[in-house]
C-alpha atoms as a PDB file:
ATOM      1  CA  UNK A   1      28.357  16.666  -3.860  1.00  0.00           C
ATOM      2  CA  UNK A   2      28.296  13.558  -2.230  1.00  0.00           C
ATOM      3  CA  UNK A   3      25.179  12.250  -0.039  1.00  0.00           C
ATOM      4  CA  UNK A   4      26.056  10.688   3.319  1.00  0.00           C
ATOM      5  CA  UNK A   5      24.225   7.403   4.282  1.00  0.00           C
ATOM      6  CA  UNK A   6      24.249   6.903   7.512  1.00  0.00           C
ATOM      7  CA  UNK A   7      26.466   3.898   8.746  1.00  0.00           C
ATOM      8  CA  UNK A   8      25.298   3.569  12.428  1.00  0.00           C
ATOM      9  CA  UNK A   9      21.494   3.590  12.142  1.00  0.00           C
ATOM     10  CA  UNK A  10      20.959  -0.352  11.645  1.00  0.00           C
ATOM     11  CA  UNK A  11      19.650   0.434   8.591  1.00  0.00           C
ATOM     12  CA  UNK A  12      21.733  -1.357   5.562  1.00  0.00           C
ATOM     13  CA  UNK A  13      23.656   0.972   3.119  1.00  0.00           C
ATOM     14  CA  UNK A  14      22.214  -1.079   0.367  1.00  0.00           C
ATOM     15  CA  UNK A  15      19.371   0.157   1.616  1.00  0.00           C
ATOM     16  CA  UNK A  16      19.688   3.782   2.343  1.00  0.00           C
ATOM     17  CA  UNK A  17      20.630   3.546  -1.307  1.00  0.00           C
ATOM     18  CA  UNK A  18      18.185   2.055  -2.500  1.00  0.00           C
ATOM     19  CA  UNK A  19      15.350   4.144  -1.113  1.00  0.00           C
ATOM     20  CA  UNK A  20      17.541   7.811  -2.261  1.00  0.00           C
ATOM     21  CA  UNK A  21      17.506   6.108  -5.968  1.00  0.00           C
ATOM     22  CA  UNK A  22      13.538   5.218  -5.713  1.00  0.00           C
ATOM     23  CA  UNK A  23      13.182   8.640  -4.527  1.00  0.00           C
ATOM     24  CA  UNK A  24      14.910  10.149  -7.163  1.00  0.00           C
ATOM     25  CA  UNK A  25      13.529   8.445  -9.699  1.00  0.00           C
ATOM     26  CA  UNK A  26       9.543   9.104  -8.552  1.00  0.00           C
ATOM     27  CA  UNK A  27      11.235  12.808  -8.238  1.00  0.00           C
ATOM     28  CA  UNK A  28      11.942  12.656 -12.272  1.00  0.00           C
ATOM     29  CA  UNK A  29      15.777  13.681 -11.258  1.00  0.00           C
ATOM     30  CA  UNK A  30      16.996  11.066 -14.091  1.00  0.00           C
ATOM     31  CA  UNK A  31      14.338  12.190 -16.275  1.00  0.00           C
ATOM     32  CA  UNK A  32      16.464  13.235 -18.967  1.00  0.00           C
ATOM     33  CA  UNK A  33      18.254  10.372 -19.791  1.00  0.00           C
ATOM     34  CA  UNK A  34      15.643   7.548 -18.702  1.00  0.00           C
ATOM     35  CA  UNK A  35      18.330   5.586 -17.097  1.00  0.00           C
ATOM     36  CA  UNK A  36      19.616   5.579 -13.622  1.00  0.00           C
ATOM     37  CA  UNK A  37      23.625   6.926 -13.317  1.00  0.00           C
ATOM     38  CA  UNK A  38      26.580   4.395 -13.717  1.00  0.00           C
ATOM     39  CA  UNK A  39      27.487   2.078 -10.509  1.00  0.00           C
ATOM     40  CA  UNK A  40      30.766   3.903 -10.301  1.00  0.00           C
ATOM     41  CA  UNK A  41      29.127   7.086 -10.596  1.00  0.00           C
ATOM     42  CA  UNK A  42      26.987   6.383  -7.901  1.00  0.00           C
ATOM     43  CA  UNK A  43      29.759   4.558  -5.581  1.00  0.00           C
ATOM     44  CA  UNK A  44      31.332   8.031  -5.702  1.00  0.00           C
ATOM     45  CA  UNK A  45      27.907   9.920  -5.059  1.00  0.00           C
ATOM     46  CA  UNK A  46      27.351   7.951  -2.246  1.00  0.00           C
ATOM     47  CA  UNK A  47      30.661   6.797  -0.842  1.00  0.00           C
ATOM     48  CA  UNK A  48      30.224   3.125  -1.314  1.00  0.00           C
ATOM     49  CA  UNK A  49      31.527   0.244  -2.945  1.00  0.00           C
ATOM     50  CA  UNK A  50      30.220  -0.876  -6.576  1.00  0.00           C
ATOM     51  CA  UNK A  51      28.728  -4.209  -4.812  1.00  0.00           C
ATOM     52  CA  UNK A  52      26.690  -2.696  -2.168  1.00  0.00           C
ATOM     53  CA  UNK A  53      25.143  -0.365  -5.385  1.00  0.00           C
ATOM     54  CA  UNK A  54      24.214  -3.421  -7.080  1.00  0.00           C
ATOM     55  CA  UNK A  55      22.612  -4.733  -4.192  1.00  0.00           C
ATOM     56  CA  UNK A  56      20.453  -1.519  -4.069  1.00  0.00           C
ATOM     57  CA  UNK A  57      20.260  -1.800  -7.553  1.00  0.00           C
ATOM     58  CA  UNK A  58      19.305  -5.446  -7.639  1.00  0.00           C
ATOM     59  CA  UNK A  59      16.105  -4.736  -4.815  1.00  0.00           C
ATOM     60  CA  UNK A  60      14.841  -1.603  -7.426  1.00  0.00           C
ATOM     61  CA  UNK A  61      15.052  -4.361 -10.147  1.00  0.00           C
ATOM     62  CA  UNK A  62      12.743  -6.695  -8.007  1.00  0.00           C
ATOM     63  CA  UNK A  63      10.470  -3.969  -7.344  1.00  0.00           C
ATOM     64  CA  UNK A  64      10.009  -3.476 -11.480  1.00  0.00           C
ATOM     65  CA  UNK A  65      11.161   0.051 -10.995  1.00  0.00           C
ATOM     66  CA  UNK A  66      14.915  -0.391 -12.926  1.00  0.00           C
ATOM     67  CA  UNK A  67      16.325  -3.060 -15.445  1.00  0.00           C
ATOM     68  CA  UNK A  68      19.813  -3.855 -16.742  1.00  0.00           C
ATOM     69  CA  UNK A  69      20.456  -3.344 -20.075  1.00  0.00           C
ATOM     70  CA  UNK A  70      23.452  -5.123 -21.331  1.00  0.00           C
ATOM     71  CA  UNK A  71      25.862  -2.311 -22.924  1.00  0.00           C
ATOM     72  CA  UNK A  72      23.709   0.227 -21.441  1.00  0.00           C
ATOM     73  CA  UNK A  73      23.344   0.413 -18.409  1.00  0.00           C
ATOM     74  CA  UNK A  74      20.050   0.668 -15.561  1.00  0.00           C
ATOM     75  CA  UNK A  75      17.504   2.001 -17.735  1.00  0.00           C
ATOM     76  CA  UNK A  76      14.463   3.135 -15.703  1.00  0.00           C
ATOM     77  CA  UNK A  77      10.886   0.987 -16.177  1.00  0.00           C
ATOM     78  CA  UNK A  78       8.048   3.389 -16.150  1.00  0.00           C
ATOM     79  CA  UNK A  79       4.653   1.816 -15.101  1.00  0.00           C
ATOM     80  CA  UNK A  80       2.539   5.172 -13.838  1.00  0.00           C
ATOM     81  CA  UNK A  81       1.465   4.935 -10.590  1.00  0.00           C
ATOM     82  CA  UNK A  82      -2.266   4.918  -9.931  1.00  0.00           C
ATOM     83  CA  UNK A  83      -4.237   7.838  -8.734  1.00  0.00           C
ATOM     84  CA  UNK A  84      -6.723   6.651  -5.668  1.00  0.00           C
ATOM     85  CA  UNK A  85      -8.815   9.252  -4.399  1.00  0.00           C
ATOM     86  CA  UNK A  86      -9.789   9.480  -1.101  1.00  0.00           C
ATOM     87  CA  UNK A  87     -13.274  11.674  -0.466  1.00  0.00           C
ATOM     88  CA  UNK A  88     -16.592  11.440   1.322  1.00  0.00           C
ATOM     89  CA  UNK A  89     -17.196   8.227  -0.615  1.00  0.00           C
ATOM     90  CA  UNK A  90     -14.274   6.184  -0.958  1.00  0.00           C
ATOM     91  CA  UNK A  91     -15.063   2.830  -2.620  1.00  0.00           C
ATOM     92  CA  UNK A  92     -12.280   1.174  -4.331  1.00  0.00           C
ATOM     93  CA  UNK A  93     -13.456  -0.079  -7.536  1.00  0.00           C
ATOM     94  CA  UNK A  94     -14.894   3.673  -8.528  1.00  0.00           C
ATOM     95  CA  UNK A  95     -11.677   5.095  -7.551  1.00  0.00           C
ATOM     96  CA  UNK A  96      -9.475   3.557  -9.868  1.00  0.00           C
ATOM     97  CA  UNK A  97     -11.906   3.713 -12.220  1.00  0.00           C
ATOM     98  CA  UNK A  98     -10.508   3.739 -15.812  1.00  0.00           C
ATOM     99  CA  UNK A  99      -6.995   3.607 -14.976  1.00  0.00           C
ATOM    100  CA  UNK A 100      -7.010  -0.501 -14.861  1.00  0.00           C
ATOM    101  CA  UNK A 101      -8.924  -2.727 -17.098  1.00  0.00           C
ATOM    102  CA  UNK A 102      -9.226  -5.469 -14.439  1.00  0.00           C
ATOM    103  CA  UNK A 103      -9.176  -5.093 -10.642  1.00  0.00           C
ATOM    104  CA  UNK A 104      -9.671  -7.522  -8.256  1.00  0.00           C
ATOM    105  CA  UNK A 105      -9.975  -8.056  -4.460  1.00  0.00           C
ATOM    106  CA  UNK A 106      -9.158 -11.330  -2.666  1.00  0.00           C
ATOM    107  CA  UNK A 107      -9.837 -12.593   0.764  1.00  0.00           C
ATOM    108  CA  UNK A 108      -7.157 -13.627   2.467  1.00  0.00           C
ATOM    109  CA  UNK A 109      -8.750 -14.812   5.780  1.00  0.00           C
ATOM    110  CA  UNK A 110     -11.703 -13.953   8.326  1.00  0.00           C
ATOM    111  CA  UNK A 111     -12.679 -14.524  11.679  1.00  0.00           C
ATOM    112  CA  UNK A 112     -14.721 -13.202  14.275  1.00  0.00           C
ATOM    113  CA  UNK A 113     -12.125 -12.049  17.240  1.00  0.00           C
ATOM    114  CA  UNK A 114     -12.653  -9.618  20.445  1.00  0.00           C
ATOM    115  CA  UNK A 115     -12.271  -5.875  19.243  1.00  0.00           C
ATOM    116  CA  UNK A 116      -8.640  -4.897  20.300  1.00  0.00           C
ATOM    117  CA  UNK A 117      -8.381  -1.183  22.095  1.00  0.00           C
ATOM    118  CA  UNK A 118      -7.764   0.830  18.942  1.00  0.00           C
ATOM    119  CA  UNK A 119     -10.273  -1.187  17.098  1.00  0.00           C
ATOM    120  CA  UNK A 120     -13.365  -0.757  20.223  1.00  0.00           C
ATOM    121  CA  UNK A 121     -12.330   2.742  20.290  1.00  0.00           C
ATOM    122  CA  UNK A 122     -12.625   3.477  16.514  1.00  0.00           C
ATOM    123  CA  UNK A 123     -16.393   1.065  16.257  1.00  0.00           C
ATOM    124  CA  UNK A 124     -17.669   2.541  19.461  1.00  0.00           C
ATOM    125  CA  UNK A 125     -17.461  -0.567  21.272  1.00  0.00           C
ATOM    126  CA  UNK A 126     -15.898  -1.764  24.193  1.00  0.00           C
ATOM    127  CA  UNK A 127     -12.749  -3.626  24.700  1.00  0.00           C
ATOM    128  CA  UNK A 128     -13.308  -7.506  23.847  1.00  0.00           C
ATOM    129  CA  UNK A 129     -16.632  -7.474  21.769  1.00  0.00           C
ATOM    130  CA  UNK A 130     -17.158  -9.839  18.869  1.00  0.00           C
ATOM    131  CA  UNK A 131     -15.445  -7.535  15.050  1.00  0.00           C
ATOM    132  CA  UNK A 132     -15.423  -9.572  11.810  1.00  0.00           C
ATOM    133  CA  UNK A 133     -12.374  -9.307  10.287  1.00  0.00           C
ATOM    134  CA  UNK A 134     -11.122  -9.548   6.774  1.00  0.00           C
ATOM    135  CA  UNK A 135      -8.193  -9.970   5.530  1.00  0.00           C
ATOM    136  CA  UNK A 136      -7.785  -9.003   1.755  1.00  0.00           C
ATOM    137  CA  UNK A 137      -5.469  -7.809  -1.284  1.00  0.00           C
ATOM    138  CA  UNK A 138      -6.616  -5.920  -4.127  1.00  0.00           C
ATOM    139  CA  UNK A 139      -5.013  -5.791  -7.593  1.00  0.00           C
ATOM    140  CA  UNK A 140      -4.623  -3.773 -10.781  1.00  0.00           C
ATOM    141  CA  UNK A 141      -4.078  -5.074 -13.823  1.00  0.00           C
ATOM    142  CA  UNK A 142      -2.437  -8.269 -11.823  1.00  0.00           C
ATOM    143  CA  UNK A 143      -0.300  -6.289  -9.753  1.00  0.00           C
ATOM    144  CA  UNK A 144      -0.874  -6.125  -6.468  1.00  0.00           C
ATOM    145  CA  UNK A 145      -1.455  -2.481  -5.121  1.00  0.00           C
ATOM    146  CA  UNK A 146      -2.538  -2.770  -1.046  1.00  0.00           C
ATOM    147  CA  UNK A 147      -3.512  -5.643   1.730  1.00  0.00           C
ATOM    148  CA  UNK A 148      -5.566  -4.492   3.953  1.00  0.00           C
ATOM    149  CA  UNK A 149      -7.084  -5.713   7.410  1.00  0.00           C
ATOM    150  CA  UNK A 150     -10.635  -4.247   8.012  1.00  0.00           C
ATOM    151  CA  UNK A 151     -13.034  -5.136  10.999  1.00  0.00           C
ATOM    152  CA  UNK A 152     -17.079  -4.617  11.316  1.00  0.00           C
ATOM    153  CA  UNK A 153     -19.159  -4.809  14.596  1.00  0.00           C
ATOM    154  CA  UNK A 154     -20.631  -8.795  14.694  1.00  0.00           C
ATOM    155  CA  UNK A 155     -23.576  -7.793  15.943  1.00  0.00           C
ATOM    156  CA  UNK A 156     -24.674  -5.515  13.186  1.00  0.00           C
ATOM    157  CA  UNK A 157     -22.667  -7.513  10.183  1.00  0.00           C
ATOM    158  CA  UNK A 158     -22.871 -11.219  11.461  1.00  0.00           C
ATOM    159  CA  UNK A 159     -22.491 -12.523   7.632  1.00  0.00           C
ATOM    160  CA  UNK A 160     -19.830  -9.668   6.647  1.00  0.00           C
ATOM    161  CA  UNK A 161     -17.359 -12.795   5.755  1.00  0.00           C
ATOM    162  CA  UNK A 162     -19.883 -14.713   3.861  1.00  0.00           C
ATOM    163  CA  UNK A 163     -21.257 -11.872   1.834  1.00  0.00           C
ATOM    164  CA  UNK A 164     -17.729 -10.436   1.045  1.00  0.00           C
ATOM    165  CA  UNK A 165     -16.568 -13.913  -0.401  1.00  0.00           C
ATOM    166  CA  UNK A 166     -20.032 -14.078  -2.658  1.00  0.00           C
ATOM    167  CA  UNK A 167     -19.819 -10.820  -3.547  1.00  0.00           C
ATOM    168  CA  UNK A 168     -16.309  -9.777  -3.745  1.00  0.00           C
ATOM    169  CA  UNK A 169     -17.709  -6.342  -2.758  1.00  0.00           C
ATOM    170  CA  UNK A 170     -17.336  -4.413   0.975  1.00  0.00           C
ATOM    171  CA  UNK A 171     -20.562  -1.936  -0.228  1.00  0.00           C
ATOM    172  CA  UNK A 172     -22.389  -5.147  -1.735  1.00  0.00           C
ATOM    173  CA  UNK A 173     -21.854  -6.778   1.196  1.00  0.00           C
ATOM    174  CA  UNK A 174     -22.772  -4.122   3.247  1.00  0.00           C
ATOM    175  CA  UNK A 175     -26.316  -3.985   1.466  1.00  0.00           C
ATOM    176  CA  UNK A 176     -27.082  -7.706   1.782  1.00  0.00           C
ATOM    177  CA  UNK A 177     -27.260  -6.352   5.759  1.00  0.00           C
ATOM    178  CA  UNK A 178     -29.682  -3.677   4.971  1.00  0.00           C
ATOM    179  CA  UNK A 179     -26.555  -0.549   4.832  1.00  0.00           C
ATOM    180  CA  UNK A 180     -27.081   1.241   1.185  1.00  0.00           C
ATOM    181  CA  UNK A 181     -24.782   3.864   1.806  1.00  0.00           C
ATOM    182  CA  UNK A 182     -21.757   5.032   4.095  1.00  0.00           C
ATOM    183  CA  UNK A 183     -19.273   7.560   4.072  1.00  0.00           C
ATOM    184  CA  UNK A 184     -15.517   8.550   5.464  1.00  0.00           C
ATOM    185  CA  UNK A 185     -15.187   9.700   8.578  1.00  0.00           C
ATOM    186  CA  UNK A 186     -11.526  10.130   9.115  1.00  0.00           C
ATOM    187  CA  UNK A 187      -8.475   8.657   7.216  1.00  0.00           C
ATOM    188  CA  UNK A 188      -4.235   8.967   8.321  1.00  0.00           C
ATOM    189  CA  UNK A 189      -1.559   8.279   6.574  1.00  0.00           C
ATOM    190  CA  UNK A 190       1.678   7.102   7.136  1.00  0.00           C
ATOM    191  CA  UNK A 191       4.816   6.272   5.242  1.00  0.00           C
ATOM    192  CA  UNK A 192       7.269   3.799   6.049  1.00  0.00           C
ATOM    193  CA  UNK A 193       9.348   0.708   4.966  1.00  0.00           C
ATOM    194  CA  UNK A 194       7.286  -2.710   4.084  1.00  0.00           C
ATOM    195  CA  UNK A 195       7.375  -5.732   7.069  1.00  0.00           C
ATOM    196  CA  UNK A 196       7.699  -9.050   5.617  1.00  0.00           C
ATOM    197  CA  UNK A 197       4.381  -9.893   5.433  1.00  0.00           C
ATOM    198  CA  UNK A 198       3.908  -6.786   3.483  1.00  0.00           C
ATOM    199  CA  UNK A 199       6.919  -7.310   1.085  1.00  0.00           C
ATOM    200  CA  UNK A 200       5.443 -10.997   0.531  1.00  0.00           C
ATOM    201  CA  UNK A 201       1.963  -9.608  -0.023  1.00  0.00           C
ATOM    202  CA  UNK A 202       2.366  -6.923  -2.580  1.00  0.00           C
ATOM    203  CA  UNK A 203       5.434  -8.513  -4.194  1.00  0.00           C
ATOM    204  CA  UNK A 204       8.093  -5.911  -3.218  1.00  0.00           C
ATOM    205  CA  UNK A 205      11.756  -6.132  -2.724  1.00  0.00           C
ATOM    206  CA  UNK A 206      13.230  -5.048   0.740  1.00  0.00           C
ATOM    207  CA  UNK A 207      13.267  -1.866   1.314  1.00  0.00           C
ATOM    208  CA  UNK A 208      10.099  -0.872  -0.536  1.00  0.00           C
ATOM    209  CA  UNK A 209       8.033   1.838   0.971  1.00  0.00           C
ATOM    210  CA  UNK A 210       4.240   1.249   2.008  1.00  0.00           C
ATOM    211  CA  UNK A 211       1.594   4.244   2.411  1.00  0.00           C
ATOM    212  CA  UNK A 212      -0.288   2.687   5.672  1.00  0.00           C
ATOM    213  CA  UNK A 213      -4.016   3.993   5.899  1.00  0.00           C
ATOM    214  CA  UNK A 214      -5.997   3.922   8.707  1.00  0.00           C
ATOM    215  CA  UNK A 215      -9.461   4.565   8.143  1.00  0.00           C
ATOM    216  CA  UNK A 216     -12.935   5.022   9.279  1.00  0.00           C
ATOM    217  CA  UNK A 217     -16.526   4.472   7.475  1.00  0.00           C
ATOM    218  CA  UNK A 218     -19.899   5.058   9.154  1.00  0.00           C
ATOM    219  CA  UNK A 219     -23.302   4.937   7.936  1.00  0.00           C
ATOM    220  CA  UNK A 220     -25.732   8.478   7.369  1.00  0.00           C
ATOM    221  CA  UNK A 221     -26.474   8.967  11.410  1.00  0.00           C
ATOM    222  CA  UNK A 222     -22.974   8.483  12.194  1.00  0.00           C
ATOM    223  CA  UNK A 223     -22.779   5.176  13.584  1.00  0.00           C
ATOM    224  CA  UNK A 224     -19.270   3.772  12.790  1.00  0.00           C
ATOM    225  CA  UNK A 225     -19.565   0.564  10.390  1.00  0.00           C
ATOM    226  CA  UNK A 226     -15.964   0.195   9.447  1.00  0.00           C
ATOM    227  CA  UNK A 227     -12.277   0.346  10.534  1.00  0.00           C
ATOM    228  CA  UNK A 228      -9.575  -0.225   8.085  1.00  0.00           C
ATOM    229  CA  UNK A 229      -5.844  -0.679   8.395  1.00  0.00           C
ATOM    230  CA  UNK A 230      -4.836  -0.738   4.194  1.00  0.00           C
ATOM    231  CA  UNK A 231      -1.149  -0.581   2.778  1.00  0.00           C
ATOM    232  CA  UNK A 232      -0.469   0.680  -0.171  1.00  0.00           C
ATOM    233  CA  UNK A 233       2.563  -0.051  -2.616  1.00  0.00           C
ATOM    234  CA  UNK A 234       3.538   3.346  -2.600  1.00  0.00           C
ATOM    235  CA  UNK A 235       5.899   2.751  -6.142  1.00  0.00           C
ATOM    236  CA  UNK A 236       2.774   1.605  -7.563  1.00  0.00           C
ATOM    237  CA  UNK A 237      -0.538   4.110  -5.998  1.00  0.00           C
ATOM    238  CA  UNK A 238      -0.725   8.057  -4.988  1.00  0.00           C
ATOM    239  CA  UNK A 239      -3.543   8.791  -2.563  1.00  0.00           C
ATOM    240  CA  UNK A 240      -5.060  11.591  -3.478  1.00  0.00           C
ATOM    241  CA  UNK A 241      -7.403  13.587  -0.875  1.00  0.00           C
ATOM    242  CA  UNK A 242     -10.357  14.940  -2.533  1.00  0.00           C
ATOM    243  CA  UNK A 243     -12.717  17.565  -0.193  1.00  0.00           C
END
């Protein structure tokens, strides 16, 4: 049965392609065989041309998720995705725990700017008051897994930037300020397709799909400590909501 792509949506066929393959595959529907179907087979599947299923094919090769194999075929690469549990106490470095030998979080950028609407509403503060914000991406195993943007009320975490690049540690840096525990208060998710600064970030082809996160911390009486805006490579990380 052949699968439609849509040819009207502004959305490339390459693609549309691209993400029903990367589906598939997370979906174990080429399980069997370990490698993706032929390019004609596919053409046919999807009503395309063999060079517009390269092209899809070439962006899943980016990504790490297929590779050519002369003679062969597109054999599929597995690298398991990594489980990152989402509970009362999320803290990064616990949550991957064992499944990476080396993780690592860098700062991008900070600055102290006004607190945009969403951002006042989420820290209790009004419009235009002084949030440190940091900029970071964190890694497994050298690959990058999620960029994040995260902002703290100034007047409680004046040093937030300072600590964070000493410490390399949110809940380090937290304690240098007196805070020696916090816990989640809400967290969404979204799926959707990467921006540039995104695809640049975590290292992803076009067409990769992000898990967007937009979370909230607050300290034992409630008080709101952090907001967090984090991406996740979702070829590369599961979120997994503990109660």
């Amino acid at each position: 049965m052949r699968k439609v792509v849509e040819r009207q949506t502004g959305v490339a066929l390459w693609r549309q392609i691209a993400d029903r393959i990367r589906l598939a595959i997370s979906n174990g529907d080429y399980d069997a065989t370990g490698m993706v179907p032929p390019e004609t087979a596919l053409a046919a599947e999807f009503g395309v041309n063999r060079h517009t299923v390269r092209s899809a094919l070439a962006a899943l090769s980016e990504e790490g998720l297929v590779r050519a194999v002369q003679g062969r075929g597109t054999m599929i690469e597995r690298q398991e995705r990594v489980s990152y549990p989402i509970s009362r106490r999320t803290r990064f470095s616990q949550g991957l725990g064992r499944q990476v030998k080396e993780i690592g979080t860098r700062l991008l950028g900070h600055a102290e700017v006004p607190a945009t609407g969403e951002v006042a509403k989420a820290l209790g503060l009004s419009p235009g008051d002084p949030v440190i914000e940091l900029r970071t991406v964190s890694s497994g195993d050298g690959r990058p897994l999620s960029v994040s943007a995260s902002y703290y009320p100034a007047h409680r975490f004046p040093r937030m930037a300072a600590e964070f690049e000493q410490l390399h540690s949110v809940t380090k840096a937290f304690a240098a300020h007196g805070l020696d525990d916090y816990v989640r208060v809400s967290t969404e998710i979204v799926a959707r397709h990467a921006d540039a600064e995104e695809l640049a970030m975590l290292k992803l082809s076009p067409g990769a799909i992000v898990l967007e996160a937009q979370s909230l911390n607050a300290d034992l009486d409630g008080q709101p400590v952090e907001f967090s805006r984090s991406r996740f490579a979702a070829d590369r990380m599961k979120l997994k909501i503990e109660t």
